[in-house]
N, C-alpha and C. Protein backbone atom coordinates (compact mmCIF):
# COMPACT_ATOMS: atom_id res chain seq x y z
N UNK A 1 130.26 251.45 93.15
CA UNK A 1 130.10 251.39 91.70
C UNK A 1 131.22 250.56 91.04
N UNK A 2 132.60 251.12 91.36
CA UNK A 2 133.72 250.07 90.80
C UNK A 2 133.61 248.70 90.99
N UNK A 3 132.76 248.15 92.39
CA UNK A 3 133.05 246.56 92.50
C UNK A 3 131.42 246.23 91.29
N UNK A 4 130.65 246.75 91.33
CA UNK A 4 129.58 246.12 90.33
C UNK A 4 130.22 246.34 88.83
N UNK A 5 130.76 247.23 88.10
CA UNK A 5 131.38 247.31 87.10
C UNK A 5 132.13 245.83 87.25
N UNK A 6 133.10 245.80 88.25
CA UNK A 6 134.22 244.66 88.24
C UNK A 6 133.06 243.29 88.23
N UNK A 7 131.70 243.25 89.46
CA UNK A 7 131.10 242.12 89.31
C UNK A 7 130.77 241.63 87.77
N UNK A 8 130.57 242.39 87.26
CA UNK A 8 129.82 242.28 85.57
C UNK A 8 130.91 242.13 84.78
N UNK A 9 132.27 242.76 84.61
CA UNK A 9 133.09 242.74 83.90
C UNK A 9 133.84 241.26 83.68
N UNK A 10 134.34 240.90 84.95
CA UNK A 10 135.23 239.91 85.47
C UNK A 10 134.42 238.49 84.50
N UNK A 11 133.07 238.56 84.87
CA UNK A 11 132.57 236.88 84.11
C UNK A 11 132.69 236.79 82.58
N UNK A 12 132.71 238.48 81.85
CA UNK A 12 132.48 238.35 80.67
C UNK A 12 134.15 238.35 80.00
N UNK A 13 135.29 238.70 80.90
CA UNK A 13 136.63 238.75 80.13
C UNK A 13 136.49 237.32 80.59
N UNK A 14 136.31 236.17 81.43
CA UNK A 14 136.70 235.06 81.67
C UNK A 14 135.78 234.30 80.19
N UNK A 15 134.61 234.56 79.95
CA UNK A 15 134.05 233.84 79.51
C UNK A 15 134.56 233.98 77.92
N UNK A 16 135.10 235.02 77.51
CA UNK A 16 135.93 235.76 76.11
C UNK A 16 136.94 234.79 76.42
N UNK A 17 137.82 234.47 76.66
CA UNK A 17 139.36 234.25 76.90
C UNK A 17 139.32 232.68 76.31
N UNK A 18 137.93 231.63 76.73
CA UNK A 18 138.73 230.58 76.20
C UNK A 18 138.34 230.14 74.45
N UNK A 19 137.58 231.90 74.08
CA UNK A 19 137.19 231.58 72.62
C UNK A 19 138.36 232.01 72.22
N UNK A 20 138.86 233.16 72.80
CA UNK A 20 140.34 233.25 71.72
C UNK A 20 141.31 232.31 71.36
N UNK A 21 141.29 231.42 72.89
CA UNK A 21 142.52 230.45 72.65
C UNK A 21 142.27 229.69 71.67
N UNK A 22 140.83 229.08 71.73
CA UNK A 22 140.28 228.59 70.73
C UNK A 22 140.48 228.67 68.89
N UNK A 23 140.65 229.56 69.20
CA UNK A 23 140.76 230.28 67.53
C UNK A 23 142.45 230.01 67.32
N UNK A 24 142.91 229.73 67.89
CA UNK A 24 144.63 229.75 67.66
C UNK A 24 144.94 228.53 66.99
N UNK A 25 144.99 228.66 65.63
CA UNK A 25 145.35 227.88 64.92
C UNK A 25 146.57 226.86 65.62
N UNK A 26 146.38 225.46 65.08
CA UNK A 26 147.12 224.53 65.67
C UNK A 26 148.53 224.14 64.45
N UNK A 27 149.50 223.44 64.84
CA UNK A 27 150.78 223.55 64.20
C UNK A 27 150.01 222.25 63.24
N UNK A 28 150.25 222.39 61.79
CA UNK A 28 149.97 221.41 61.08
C UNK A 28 151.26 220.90 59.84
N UNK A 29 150.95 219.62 59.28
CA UNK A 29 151.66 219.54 58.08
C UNK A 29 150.83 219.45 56.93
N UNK A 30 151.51 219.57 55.98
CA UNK A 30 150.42 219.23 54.50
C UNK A 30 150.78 219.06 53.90
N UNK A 31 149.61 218.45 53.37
CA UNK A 31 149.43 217.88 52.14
C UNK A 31 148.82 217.88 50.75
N UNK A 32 149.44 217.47 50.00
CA UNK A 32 148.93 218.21 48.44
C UNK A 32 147.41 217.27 47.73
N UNK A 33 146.41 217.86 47.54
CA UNK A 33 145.38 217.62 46.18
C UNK A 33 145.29 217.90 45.51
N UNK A 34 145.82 216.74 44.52
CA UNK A 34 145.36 217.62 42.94
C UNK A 34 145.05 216.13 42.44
N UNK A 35 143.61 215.83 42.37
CA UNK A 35 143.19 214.58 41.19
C UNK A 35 144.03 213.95 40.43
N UNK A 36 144.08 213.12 40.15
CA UNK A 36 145.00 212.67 39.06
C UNK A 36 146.29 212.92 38.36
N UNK A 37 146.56 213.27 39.72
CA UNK A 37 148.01 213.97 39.24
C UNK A 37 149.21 213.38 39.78
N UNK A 38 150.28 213.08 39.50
CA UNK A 38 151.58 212.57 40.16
C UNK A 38 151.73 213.17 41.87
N UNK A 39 151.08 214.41 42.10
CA UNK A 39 151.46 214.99 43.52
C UNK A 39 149.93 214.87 44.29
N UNK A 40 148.97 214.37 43.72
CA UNK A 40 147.67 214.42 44.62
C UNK A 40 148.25 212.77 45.88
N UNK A 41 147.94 213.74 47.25
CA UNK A 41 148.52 213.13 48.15
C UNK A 41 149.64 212.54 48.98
N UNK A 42 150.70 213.92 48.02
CA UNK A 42 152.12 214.15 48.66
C UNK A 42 152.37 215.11 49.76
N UNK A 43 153.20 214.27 50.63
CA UNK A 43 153.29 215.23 51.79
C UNK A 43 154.48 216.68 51.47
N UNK A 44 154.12 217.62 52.22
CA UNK A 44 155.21 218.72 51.92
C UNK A 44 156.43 218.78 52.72
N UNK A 45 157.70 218.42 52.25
CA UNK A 45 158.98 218.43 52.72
C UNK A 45 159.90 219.61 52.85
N UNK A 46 160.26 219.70 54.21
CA UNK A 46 161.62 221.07 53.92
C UNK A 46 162.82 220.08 53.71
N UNK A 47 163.53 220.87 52.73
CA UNK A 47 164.71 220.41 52.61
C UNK A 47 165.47 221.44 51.62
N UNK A 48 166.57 221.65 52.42
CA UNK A 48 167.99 222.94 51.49
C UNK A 48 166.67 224.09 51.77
N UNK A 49 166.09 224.64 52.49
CA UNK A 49 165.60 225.82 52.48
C UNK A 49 164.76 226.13 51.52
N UNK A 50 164.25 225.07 51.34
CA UNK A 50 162.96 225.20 49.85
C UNK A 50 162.17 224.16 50.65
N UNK A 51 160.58 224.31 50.24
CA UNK A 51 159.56 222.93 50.14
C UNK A 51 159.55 222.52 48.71
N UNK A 52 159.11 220.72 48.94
CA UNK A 52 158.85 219.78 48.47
C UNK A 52 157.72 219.38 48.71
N UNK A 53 157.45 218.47 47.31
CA UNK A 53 156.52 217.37 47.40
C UNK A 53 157.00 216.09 46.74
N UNK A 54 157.64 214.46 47.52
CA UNK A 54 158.15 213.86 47.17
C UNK A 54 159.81 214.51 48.37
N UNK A 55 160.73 213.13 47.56
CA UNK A 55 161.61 213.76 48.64
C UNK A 55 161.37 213.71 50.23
N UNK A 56 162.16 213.65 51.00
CA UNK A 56 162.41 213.54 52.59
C UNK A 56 162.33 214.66 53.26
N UNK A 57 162.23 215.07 54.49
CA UNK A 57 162.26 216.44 55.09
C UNK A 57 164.03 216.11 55.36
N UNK A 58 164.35 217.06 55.91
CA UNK A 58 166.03 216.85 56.14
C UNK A 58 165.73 218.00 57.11
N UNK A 59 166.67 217.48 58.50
CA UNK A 59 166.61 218.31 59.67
C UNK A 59 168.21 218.00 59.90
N UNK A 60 168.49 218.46 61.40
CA UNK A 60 169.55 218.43 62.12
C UNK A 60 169.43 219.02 63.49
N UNK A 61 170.10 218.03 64.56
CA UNK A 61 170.40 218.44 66.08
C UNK A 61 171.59 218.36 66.00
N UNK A 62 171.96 219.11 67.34
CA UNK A 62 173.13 219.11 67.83
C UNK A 62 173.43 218.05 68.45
N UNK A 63 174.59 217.68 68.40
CA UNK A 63 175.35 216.34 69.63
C UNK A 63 175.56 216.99 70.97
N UNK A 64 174.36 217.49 71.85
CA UNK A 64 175.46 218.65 73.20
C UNK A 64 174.33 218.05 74.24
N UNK A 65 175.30 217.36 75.16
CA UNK A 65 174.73 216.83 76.34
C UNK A 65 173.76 217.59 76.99
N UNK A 66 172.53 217.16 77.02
CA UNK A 66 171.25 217.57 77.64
C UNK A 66 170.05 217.76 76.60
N UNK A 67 170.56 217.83 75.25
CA UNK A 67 169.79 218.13 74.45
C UNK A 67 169.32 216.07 73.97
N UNK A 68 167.50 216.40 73.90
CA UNK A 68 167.10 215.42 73.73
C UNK A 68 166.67 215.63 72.02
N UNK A 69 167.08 214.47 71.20
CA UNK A 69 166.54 215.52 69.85
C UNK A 69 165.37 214.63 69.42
N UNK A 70 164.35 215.56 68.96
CA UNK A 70 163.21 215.19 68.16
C UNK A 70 163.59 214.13 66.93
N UNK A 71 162.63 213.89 66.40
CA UNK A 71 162.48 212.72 65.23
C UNK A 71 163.39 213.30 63.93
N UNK A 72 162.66 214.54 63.73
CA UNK A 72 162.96 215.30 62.74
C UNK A 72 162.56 214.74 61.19
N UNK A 73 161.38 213.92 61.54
CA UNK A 73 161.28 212.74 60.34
C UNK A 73 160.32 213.36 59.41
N UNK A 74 159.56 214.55 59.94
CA UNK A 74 158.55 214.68 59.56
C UNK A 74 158.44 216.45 59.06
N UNK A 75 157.84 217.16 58.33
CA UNK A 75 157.48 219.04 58.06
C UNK A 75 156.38 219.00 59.01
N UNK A 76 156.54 220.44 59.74
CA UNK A 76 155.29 221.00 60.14
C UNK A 76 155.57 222.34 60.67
N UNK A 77 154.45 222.74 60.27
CA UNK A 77 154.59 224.47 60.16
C UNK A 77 154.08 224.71 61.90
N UNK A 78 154.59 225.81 62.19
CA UNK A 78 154.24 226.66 63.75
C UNK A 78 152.64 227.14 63.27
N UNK A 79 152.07 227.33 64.41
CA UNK A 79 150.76 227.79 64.38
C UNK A 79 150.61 228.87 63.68
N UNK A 80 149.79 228.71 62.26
CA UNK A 80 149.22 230.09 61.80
C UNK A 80 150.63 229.92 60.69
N UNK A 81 150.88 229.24 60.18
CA UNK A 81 152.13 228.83 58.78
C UNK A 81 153.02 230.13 58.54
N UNK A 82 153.56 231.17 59.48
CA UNK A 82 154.66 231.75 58.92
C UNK A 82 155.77 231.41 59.58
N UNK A 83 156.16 230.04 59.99
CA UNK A 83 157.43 229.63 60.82
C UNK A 83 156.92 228.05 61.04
N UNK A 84 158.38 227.68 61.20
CA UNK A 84 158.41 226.01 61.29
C UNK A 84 158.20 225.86 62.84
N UNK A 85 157.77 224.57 63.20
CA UNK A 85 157.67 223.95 64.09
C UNK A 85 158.95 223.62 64.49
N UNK A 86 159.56 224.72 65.31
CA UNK A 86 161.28 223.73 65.54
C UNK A 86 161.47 224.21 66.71
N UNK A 87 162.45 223.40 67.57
CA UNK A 87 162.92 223.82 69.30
C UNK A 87 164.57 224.78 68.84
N UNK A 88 165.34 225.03 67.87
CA UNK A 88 165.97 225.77 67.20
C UNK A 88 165.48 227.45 68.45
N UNK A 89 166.25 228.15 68.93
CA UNK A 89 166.56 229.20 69.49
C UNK A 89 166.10 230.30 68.76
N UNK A 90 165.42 231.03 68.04
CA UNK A 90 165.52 232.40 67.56
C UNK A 90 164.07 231.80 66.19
N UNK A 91 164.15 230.08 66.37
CA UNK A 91 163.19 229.32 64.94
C UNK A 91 163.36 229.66 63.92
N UNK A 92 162.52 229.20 62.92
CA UNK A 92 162.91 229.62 61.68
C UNK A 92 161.82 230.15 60.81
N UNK A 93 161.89 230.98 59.74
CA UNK A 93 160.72 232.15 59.60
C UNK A 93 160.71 231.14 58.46
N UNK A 94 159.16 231.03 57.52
CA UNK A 94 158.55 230.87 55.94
C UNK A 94 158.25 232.37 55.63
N UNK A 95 158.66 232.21 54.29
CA UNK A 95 158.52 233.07 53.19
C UNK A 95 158.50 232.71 51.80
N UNK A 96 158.22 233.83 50.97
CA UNK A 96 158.14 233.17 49.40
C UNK A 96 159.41 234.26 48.86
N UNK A 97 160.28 233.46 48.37
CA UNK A 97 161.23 234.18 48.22
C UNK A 97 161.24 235.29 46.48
N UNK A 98 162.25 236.01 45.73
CA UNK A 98 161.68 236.48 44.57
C UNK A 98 160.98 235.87 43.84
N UNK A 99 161.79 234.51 43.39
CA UNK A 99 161.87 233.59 42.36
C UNK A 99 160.21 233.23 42.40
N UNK A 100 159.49 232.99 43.48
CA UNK A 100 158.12 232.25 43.93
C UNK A 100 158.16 231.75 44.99
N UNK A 101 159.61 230.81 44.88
CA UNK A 101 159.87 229.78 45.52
C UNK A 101 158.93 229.77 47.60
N UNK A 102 158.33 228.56 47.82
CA UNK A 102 158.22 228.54 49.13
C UNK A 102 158.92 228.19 49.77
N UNK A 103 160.00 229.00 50.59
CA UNK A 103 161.10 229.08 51.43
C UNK A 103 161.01 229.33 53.21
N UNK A 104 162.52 228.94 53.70
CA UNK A 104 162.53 229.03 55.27
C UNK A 104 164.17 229.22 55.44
N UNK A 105 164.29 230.31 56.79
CA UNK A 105 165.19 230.72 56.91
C UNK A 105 166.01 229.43 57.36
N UNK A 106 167.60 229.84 57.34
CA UNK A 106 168.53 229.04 57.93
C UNK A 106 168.24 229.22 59.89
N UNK A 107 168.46 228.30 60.82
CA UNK A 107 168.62 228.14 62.00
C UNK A 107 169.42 229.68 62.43
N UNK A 108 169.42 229.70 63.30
CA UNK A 108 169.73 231.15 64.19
C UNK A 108 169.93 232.54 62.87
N UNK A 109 169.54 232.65 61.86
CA UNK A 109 169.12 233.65 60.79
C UNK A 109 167.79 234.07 60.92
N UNK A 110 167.73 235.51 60.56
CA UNK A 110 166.38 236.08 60.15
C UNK A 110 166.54 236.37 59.09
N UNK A 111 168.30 236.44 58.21
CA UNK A 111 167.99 236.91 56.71
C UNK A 111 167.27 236.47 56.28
N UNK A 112 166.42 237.23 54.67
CA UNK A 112 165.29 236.59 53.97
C UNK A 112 166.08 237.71 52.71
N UNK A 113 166.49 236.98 51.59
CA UNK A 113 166.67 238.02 50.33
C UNK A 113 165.56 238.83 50.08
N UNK A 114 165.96 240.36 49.63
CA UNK A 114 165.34 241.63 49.89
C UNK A 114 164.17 240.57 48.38
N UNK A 115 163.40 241.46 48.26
CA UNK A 115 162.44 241.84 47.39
C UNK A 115 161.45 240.06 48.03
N UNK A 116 161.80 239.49 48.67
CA UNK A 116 160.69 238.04 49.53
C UNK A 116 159.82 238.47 50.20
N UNK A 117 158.19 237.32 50.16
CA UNK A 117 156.66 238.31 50.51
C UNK A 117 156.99 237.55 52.01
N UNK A 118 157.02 238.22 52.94
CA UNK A 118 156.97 238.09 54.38
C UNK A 118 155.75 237.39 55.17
N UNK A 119 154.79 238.02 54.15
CA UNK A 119 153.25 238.33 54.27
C UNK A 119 152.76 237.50 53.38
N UNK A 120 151.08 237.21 53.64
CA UNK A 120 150.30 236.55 52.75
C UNK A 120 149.98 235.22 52.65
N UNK A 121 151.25 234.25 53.97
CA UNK A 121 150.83 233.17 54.08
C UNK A 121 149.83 232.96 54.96
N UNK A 122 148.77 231.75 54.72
CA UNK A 122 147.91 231.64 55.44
C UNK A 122 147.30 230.49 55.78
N UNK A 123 146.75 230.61 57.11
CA UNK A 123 145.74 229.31 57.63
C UNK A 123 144.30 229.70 57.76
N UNK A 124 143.50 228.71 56.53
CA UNK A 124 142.07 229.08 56.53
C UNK A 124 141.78 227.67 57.21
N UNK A 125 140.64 227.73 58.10
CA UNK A 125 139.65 227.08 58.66
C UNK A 125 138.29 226.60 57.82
N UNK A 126 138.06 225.73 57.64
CA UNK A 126 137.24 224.83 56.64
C UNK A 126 136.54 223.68 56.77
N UNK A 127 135.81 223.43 56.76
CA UNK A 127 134.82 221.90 56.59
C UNK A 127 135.02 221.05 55.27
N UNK A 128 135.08 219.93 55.20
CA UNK A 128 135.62 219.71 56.80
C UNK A 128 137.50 219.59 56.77
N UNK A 129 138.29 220.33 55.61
CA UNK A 129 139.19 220.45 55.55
C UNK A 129 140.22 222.10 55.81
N UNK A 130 141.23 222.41 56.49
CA UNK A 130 141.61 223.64 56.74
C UNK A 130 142.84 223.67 55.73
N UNK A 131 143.39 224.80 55.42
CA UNK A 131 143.86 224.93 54.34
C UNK A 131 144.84 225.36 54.36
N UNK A 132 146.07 225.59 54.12
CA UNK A 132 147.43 226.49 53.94
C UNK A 132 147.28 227.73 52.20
N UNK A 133 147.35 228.44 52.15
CA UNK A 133 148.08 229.19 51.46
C UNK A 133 148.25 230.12 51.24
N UNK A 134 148.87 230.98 50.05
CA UNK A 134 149.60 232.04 50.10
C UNK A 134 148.86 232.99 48.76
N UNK A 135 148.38 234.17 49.49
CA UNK A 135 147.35 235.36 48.49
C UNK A 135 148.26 236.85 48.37
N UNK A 136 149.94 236.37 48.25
CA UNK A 136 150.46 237.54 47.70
C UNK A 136 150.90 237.84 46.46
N UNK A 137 151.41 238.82 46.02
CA UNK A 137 151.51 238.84 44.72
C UNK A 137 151.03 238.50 43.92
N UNK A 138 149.34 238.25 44.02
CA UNK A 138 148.36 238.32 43.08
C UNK A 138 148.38 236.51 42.83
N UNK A 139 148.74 235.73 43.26
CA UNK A 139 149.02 234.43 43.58
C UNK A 139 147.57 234.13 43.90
N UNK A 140 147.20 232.53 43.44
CA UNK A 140 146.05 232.35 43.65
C UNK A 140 146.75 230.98 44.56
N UNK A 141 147.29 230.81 45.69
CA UNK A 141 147.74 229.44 46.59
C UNK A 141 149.10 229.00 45.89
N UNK A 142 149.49 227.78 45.72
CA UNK A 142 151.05 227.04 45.79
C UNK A 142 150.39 226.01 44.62
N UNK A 143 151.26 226.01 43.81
CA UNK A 143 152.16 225.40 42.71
C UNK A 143 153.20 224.41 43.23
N UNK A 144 153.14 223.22 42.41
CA UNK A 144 154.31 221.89 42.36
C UNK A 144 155.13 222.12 41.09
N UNK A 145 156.12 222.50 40.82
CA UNK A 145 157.03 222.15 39.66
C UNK A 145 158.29 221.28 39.64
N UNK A 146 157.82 220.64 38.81
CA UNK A 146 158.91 219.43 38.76
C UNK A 146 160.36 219.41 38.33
N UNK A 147 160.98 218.39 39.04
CA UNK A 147 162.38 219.26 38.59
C UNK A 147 163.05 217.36 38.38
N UNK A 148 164.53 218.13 38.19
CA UNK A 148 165.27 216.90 37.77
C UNK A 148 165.34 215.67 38.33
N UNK A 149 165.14 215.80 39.52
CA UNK A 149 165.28 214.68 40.46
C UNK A 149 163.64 214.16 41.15
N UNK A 150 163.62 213.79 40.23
CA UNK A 150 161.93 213.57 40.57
C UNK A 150 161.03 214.26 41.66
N UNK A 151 161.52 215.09 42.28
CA UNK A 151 160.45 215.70 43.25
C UNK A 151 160.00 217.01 43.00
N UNK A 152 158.93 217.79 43.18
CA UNK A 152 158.04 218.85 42.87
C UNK A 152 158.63 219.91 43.79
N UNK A 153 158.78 220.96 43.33
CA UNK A 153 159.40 222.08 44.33
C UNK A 153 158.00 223.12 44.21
N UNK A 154 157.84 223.62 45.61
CA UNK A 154 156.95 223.92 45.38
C UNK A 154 156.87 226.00 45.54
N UNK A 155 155.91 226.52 44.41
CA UNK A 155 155.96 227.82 44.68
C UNK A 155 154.52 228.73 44.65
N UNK A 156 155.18 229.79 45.09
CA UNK A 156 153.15 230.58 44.74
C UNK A 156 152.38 230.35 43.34
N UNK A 157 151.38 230.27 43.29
CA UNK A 157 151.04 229.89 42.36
C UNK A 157 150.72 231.11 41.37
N UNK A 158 151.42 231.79 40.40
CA UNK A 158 151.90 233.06 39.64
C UNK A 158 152.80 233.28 38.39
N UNK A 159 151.88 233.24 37.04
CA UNK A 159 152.31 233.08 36.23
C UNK A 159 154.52 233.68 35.82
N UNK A 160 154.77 235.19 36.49
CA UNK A 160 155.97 234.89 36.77
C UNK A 160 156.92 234.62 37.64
N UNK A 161 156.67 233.27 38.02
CA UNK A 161 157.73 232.64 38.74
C UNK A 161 158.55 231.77 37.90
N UNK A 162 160.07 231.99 38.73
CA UNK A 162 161.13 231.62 38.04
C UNK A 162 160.91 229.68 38.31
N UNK A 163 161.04 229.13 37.67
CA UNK A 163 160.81 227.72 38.07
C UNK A 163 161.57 226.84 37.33
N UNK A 164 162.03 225.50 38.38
CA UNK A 164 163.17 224.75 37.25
C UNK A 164 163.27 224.55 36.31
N UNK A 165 162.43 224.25 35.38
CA UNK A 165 161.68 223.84 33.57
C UNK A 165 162.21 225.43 33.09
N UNK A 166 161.98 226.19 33.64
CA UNK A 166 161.93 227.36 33.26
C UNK A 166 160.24 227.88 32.26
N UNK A 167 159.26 226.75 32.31
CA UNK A 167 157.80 226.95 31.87
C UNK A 167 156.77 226.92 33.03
N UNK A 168 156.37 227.92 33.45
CA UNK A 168 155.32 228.22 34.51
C UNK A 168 154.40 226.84 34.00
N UNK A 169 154.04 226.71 32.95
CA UNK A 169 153.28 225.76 32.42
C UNK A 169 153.16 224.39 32.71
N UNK A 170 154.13 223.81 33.27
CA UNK A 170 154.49 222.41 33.63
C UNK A 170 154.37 222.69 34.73
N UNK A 171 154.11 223.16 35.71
CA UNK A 171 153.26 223.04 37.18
C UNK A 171 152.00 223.03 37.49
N UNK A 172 151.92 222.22 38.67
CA UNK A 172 150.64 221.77 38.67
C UNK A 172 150.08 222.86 40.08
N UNK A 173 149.23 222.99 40.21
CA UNK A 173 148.25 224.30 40.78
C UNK A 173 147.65 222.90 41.93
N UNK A 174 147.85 223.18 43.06
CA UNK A 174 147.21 222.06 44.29
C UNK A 174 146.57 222.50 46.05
N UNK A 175 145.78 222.37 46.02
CA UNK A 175 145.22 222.43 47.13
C UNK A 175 145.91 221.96 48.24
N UNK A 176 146.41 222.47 49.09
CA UNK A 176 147.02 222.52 50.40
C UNK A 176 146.35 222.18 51.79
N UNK A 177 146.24 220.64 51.91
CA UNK A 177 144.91 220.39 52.98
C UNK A 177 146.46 220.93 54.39
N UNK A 178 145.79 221.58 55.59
CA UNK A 178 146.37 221.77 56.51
C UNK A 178 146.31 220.68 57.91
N UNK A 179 146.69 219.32 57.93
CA UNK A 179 146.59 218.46 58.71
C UNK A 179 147.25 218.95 60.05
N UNK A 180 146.12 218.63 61.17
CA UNK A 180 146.72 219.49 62.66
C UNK A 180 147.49 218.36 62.82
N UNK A 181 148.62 219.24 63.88
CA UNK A 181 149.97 218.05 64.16
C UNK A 181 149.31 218.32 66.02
N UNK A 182 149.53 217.02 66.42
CA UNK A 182 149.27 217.48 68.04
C UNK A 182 150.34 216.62 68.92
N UNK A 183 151.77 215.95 67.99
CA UNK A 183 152.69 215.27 68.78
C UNK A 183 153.65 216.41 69.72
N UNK A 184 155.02 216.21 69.84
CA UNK A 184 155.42 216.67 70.52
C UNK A 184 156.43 217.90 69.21
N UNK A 185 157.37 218.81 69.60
CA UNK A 185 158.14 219.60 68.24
C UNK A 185 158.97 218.36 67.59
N UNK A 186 158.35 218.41 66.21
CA UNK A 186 159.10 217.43 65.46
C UNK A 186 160.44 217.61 65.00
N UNK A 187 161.27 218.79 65.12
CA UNK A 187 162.41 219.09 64.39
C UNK A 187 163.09 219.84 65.40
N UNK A 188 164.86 219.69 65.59
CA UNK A 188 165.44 220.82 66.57
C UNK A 188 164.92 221.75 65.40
N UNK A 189 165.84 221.82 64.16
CA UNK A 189 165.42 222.77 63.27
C UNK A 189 165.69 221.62 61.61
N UNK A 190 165.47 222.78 60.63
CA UNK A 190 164.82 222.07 59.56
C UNK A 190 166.59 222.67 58.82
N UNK A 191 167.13 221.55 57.64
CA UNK A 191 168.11 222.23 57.29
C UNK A 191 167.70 221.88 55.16
């Protein structure tokens, strides 16, 4: 009886296994839509522990013999957007911090300031575009607000968030296309 159980069992866990892998969201970067707007078709940048739109990503390797370092030229989130794509030891976590703000920890840190949504970021699957964003705190996705230095900082999209202008109003509300990344890890880590 056990080997016919096992005959029947064995084809159907093999034949399950390569839909799950399947489903495993792939590491992507993104990019912003919004029509006619200064940020429709800006890529999203880490830099100082905040995202951007506009602006450079800003990374850093170490100088230590054996280490080969990535480009670091480029953002891209780890599979399933709650962590960066980085070869960094311990990586680095996304979160939305009080303020709104869309944030990422410092390199070998897990701090995250108390009252930040841990939770809620997300990767939706879509035709023919997949999507990034964030359904916490009553947030309907990510917000661009513009700040002094010409680039868009970007946060949940939620009437109180603290934002540079200090007017929720002057941000723009943008669709988050999730472009799959399939090079090699683009960043030791993101600074």
């Amino acid at each position: 009886m056990k080997t016919v159980v096992a005959a029947i069992a064995l084809p159907l866990l093999a034949a399950a296994a390569p839909a799950a892998q399947a489903s495993i969201p792939p590491s992507f970067g993104v990019m912003a839509v919004r029509s006619g707007s200064p940020i429709h078709y800006a890529q999203m940048n880490a830099a100082g522990q905040k995202f951007w739109l506009g602006g450079s990503t800003s990374s850093y390797c170490p100088s230590i013999d054996g280490i080969v370092c990535p480009p670091g030229n480029q953002t891209v989130f780890a599979s399933g957007g709650n962590a960066m794509d980085v070869e960094v030891p311990g990586g680095q976590q996304v979160y939305v911090d009080p303020t709104g703000a869309l944030s990422f920890t410092q390199a070998h840190s897990a701090s995250i300031p108390a009252g930040s949504a841990v939770g809620g970021l997300i990767y939706e699957t879509g035709e023919p575009w997949n999507h990034y964003t964030f359904s916490g705190w009553g947030a309907t996705g990510f917000m661009a607000c513009p700040t002094s230095d010409n680039r868009w900082q970007v946060f949940a999209a939620m009437q109180n968030a603290t934002v540079p202008s200090g007017d929720v109003d002057d941000c723009l509300g943008f669709s988050a296309l999730a472009l799959t990344y399939n090079g090699d890890v683009p960043a030791w880590q993101y600074i």
